[in-house]
N, C-alpha and C. Protein backbone atom coordinates (compact mmCIF):
# COMPACT_ATOMS: atom_id res chain seq x y z
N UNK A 1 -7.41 7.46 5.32
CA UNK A 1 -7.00 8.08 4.08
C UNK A 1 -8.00 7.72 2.99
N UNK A 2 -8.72 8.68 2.21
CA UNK A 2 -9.61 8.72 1.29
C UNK A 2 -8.79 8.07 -0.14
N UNK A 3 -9.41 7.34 -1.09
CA UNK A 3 -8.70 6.76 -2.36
C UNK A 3 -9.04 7.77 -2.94
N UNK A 4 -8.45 8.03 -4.00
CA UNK A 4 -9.10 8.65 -5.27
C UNK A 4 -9.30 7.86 -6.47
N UNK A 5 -8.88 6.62 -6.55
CA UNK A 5 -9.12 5.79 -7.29
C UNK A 5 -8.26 5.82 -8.77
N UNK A 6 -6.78 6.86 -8.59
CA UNK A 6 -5.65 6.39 -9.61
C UNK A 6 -4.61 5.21 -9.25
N UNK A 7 -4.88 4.68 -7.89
CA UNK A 7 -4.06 3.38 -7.63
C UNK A 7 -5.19 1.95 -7.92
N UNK A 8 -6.35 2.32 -8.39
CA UNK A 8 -6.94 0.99 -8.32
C UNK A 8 -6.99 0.42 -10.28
N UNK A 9 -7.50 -0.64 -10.41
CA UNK A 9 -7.17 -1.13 -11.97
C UNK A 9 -8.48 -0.41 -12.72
N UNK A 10 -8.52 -0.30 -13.79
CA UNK A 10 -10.05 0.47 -14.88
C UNK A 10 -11.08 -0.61 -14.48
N UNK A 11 -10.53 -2.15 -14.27
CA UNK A 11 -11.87 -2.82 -14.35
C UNK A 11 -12.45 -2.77 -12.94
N UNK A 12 -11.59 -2.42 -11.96
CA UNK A 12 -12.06 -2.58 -10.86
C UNK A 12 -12.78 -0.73 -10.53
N UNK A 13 -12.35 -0.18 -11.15
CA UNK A 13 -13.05 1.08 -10.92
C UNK A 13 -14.24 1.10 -11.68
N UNK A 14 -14.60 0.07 -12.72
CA UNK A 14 -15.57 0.05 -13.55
C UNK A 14 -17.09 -0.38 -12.63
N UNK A 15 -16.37 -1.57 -12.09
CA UNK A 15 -17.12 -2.64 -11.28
C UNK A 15 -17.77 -1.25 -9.90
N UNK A 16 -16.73 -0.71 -9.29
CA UNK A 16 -17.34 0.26 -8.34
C UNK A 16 -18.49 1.06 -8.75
N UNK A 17 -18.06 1.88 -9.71
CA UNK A 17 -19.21 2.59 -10.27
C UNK A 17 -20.80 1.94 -10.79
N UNK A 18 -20.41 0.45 -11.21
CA UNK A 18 -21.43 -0.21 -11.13
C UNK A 18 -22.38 -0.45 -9.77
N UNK A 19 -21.59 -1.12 -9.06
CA UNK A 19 -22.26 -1.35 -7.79
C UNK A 19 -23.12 -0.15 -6.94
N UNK A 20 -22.02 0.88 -7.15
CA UNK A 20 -22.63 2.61 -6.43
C UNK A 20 -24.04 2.74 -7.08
N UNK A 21 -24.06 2.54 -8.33
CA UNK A 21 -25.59 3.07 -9.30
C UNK A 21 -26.54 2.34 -8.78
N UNK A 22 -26.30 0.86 -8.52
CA UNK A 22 -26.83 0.16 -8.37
C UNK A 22 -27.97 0.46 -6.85
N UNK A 23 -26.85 0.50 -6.10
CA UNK A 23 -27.41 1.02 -4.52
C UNK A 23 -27.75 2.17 -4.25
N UNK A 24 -27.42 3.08 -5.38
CA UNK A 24 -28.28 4.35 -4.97
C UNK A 24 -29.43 4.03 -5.79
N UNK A 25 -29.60 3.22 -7.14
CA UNK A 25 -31.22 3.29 -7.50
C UNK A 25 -31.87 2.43 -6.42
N UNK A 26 -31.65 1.39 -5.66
CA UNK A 26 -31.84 1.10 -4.62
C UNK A 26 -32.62 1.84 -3.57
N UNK A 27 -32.32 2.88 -3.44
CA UNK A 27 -32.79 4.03 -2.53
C UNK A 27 -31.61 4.16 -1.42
N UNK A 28 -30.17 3.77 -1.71
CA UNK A 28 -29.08 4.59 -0.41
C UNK A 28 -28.60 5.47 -0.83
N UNK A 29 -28.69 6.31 0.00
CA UNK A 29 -28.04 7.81 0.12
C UNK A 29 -26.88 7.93 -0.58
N UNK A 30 -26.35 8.57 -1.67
CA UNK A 30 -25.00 8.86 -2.30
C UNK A 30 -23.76 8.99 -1.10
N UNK A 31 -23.88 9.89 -0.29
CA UNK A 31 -22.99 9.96 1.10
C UNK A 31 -22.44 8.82 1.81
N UNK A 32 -23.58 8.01 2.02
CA UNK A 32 -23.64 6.25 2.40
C UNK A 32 -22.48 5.50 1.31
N UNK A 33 -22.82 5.47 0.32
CA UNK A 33 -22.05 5.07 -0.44
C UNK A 33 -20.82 5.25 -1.02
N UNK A 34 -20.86 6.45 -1.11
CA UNK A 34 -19.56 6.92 -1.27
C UNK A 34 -18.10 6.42 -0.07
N UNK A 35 -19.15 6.81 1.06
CA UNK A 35 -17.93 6.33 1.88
C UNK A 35 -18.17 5.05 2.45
N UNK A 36 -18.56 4.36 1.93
CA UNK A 36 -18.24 2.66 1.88
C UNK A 36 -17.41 2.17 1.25
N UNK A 37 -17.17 3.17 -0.13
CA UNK A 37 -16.10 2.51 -1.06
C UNK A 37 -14.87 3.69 -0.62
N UNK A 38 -14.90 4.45 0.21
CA UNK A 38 -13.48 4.89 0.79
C UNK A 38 -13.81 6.30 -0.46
N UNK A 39 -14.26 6.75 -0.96
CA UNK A 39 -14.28 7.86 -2.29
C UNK A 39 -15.19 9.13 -1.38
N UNK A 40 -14.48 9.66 -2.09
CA UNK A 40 -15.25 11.40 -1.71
C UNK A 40 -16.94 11.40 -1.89
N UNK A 41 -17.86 11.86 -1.01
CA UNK A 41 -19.45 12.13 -1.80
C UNK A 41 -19.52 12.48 -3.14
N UNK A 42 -18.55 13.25 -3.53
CA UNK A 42 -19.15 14.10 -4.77
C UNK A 42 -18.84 13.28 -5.82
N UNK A 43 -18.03 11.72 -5.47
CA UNK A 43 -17.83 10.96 -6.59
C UNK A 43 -19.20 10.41 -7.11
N UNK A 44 -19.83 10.50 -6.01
CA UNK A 44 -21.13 9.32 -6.25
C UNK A 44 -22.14 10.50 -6.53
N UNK A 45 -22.40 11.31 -6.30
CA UNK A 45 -23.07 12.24 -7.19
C UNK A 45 -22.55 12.52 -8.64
N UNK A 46 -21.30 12.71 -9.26
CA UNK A 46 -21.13 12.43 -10.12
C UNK A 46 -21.55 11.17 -11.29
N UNK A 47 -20.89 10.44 -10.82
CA UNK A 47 -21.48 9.47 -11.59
C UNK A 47 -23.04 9.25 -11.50
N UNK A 48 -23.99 9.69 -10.86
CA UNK A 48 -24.89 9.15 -10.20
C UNK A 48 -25.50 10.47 -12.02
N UNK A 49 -25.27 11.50 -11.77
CA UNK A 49 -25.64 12.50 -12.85
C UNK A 49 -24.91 12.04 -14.45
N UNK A 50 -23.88 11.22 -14.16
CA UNK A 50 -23.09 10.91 -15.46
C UNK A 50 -24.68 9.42 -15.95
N UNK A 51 -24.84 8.97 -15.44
CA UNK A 51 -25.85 8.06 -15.37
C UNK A 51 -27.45 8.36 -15.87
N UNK A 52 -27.29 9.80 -15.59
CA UNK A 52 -28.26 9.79 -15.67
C UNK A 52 -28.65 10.68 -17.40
N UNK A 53 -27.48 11.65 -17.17
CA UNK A 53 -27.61 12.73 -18.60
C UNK A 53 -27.12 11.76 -20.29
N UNK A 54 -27.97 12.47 -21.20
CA UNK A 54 -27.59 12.25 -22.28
C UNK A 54 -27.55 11.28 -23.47
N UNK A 55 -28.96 10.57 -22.48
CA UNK A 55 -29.09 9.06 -23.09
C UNK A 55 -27.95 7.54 -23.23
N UNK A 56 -27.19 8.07 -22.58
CA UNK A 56 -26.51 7.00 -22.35
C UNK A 56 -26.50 5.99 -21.60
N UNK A 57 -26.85 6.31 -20.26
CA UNK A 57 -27.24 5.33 -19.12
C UNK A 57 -25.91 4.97 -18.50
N UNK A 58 -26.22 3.73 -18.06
CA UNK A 58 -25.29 2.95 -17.73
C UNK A 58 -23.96 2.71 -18.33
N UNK A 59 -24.09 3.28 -19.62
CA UNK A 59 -22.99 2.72 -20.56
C UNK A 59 -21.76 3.88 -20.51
N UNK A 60 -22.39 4.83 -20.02
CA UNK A 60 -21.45 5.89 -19.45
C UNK A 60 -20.68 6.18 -18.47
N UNK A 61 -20.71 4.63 -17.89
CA UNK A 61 -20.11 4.57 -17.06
C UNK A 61 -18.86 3.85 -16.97
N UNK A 62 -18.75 3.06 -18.03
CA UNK A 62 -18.38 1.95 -18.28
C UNK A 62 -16.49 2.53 -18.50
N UNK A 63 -15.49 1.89 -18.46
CA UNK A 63 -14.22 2.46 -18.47
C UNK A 63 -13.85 2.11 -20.73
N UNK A 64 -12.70 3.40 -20.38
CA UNK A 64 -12.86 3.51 -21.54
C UNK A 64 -11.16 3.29 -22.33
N UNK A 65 -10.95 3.14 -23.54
CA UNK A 65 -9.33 3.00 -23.55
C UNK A 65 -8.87 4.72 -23.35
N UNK A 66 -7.73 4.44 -22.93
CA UNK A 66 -7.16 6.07 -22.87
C UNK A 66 -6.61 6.33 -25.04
N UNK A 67 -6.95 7.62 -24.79
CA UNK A 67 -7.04 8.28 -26.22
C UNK A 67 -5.23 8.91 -26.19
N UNK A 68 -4.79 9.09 -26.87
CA UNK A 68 -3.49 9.91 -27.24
C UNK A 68 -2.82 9.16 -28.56
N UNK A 69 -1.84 9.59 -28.29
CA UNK A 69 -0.43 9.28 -29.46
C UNK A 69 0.05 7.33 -28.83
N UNK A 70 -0.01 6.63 -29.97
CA UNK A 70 0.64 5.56 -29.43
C UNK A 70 2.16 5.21 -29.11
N UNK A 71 2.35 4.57 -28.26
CA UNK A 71 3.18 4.57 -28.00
C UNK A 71 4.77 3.97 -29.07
N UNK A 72 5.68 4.63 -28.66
CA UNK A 72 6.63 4.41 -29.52
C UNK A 72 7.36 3.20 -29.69
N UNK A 73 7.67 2.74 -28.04
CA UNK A 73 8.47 1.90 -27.44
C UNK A 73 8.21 0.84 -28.13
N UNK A 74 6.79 0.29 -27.97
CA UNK A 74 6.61 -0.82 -29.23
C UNK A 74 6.95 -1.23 -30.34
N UNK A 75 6.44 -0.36 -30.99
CA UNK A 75 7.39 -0.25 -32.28
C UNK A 75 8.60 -0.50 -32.35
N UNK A 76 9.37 0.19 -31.85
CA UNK A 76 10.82 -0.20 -31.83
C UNK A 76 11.34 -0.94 -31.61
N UNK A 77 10.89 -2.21 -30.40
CA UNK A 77 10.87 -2.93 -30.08
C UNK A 77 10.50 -4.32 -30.92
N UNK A 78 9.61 -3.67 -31.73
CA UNK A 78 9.22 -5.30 -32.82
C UNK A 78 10.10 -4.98 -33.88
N UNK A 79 10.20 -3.97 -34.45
CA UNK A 79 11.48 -3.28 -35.37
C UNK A 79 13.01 -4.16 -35.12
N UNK A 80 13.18 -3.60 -34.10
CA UNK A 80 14.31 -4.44 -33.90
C UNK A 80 14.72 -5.97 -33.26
N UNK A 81 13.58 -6.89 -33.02
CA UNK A 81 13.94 -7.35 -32.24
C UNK A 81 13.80 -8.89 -33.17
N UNK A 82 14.07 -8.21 -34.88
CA UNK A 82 14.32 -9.53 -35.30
C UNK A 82 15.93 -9.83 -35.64
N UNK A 83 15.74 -11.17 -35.23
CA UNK A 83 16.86 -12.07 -34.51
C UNK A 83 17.85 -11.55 -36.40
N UNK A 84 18.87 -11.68 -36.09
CA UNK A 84 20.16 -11.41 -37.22
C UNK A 84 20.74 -12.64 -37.63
């Protein structure tokens, strides 16, 4: 069974994508690599092009916070949770 990499943690998907860049500037085959870490080819061509476009480099690879609406639960939670 192939991962897709929504059960693994951001830092550990961070660390993969590191290592992959690493061994394909190396000179191994994207294919090679890809399925060493259990991931589809086209992951490692991806990133391999995310790496490469736009002046970013490496840093584009890097994991990022997720963007949206914050969460509510918190709030409410410190809101109420002084003692009476």
């Amino acid at each position: 069974m192939k991962r897709d990499g929504r059960s693994l943690a951001h830092n550990i998907l961070e660390e993969m994508r590191m290592l992959a860049l690493e061994r394909m500037n190396d000179g191994e085959h994207p294919d090679a690599v890809s399925a060493s870490f259990g991931m589809h080819r086209s992951w490692a061509y991806k990133l391999r092009a995310k790496a490469r476009g736009r002046g970013r480099g490496v840093r584009a690879l890097r994991s990022t916070q997720a963007t949206g609406r914050p969460r509510k639960y918190a709030n409410w939670y410190s809101v109420n949770s002084v003692s009476r």
